[in-house]
C-alpha atoms as a PDB file:
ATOM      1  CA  UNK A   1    -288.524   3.045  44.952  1.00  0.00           C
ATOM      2  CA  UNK A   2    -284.681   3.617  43.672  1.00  0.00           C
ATOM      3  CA  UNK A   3    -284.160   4.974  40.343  1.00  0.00           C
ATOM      4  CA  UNK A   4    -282.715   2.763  37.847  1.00  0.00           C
ATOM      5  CA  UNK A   5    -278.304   2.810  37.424  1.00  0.00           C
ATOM      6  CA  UNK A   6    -278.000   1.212  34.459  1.00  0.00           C
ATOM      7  CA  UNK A   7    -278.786   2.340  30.698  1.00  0.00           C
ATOM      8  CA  UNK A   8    -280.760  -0.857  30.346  1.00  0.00           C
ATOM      9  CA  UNK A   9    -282.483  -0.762  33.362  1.00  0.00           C
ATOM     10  CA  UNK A  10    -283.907   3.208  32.036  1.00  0.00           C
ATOM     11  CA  UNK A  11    -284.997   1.616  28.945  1.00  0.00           C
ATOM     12  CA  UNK A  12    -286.780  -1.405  30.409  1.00  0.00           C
ATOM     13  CA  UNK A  13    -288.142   1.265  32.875  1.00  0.00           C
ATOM     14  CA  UNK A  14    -289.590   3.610  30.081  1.00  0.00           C
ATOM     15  CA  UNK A  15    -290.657   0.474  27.969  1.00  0.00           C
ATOM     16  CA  UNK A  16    -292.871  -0.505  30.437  1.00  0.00           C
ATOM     17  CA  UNK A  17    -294.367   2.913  31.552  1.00  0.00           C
ATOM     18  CA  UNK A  18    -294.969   4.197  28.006  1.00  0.00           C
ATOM     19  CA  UNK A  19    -296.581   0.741  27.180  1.00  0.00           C
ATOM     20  CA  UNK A  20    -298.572   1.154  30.022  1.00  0.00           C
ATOM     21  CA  UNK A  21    -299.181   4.680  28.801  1.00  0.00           C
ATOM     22  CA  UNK A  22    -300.819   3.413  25.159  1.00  0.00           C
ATOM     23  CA  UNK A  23    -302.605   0.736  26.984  1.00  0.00           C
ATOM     24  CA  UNK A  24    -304.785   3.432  29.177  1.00  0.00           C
ATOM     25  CA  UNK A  25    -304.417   6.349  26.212  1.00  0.00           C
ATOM     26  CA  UNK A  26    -306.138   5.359  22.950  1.00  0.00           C
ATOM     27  CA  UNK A  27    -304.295   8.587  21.403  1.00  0.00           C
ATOM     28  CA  UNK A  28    -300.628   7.071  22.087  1.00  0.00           C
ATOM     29  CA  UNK A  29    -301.138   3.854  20.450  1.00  0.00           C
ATOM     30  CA  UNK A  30    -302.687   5.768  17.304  1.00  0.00           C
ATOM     31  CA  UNK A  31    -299.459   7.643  16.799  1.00  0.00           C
ATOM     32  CA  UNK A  32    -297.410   6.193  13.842  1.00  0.00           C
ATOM     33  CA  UNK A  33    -293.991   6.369  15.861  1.00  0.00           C
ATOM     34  CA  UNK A  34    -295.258   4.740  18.975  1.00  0.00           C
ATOM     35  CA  UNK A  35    -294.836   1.104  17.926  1.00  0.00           C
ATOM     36  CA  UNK A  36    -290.772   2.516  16.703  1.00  0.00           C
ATOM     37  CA  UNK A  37    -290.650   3.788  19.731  1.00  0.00           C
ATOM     38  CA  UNK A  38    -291.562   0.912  21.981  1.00  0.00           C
ATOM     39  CA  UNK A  39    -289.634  -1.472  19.767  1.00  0.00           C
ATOM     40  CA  UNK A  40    -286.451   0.667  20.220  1.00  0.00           C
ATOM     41  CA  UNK A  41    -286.571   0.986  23.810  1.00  0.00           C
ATOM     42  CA  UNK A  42    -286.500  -2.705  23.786  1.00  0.00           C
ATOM     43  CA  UNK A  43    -283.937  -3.459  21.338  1.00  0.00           C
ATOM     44  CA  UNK A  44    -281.685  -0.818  23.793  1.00  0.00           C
ATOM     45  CA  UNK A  45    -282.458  -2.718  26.534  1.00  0.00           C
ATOM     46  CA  UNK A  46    -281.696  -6.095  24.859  1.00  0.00           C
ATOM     47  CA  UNK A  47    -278.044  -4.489  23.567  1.00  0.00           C
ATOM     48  CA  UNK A  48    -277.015  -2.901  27.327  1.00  0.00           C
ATOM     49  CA  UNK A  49    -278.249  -5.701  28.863  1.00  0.00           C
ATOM     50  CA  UNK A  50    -276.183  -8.043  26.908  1.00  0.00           C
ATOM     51  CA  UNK A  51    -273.558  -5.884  27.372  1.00  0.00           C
ATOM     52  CA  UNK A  52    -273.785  -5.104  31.379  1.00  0.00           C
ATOM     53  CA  UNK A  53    -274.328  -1.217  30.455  1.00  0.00           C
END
């Protein structure tokens, strides 16, 4: 597996792991940030992406 080179390929990496995360770990998707969090990775994503970043 090759790391990702891009900005928005780290944050549609670490969406998707940390999602994964609060879907197996009841205490991560209790935390008020998570749901910030998870929406800001993909808004990042959405913006480098967009961008070719």
């Amino acid at each position: 597996m090759m790391m990702p080179k891009t900005i928005s390929g780290w944050c549609m990496w670490l969406f998707f792991l940390l999602y994964g995360l609060g879907a197996f770990v009841s205490a991560l998707s209790s935390l008020s940030f998570w749901p910030w969090l998870l929406g800001a990775l993909a808004l990042i994503y959405a913006i480098a992406a967009l961008f070719g970043k």
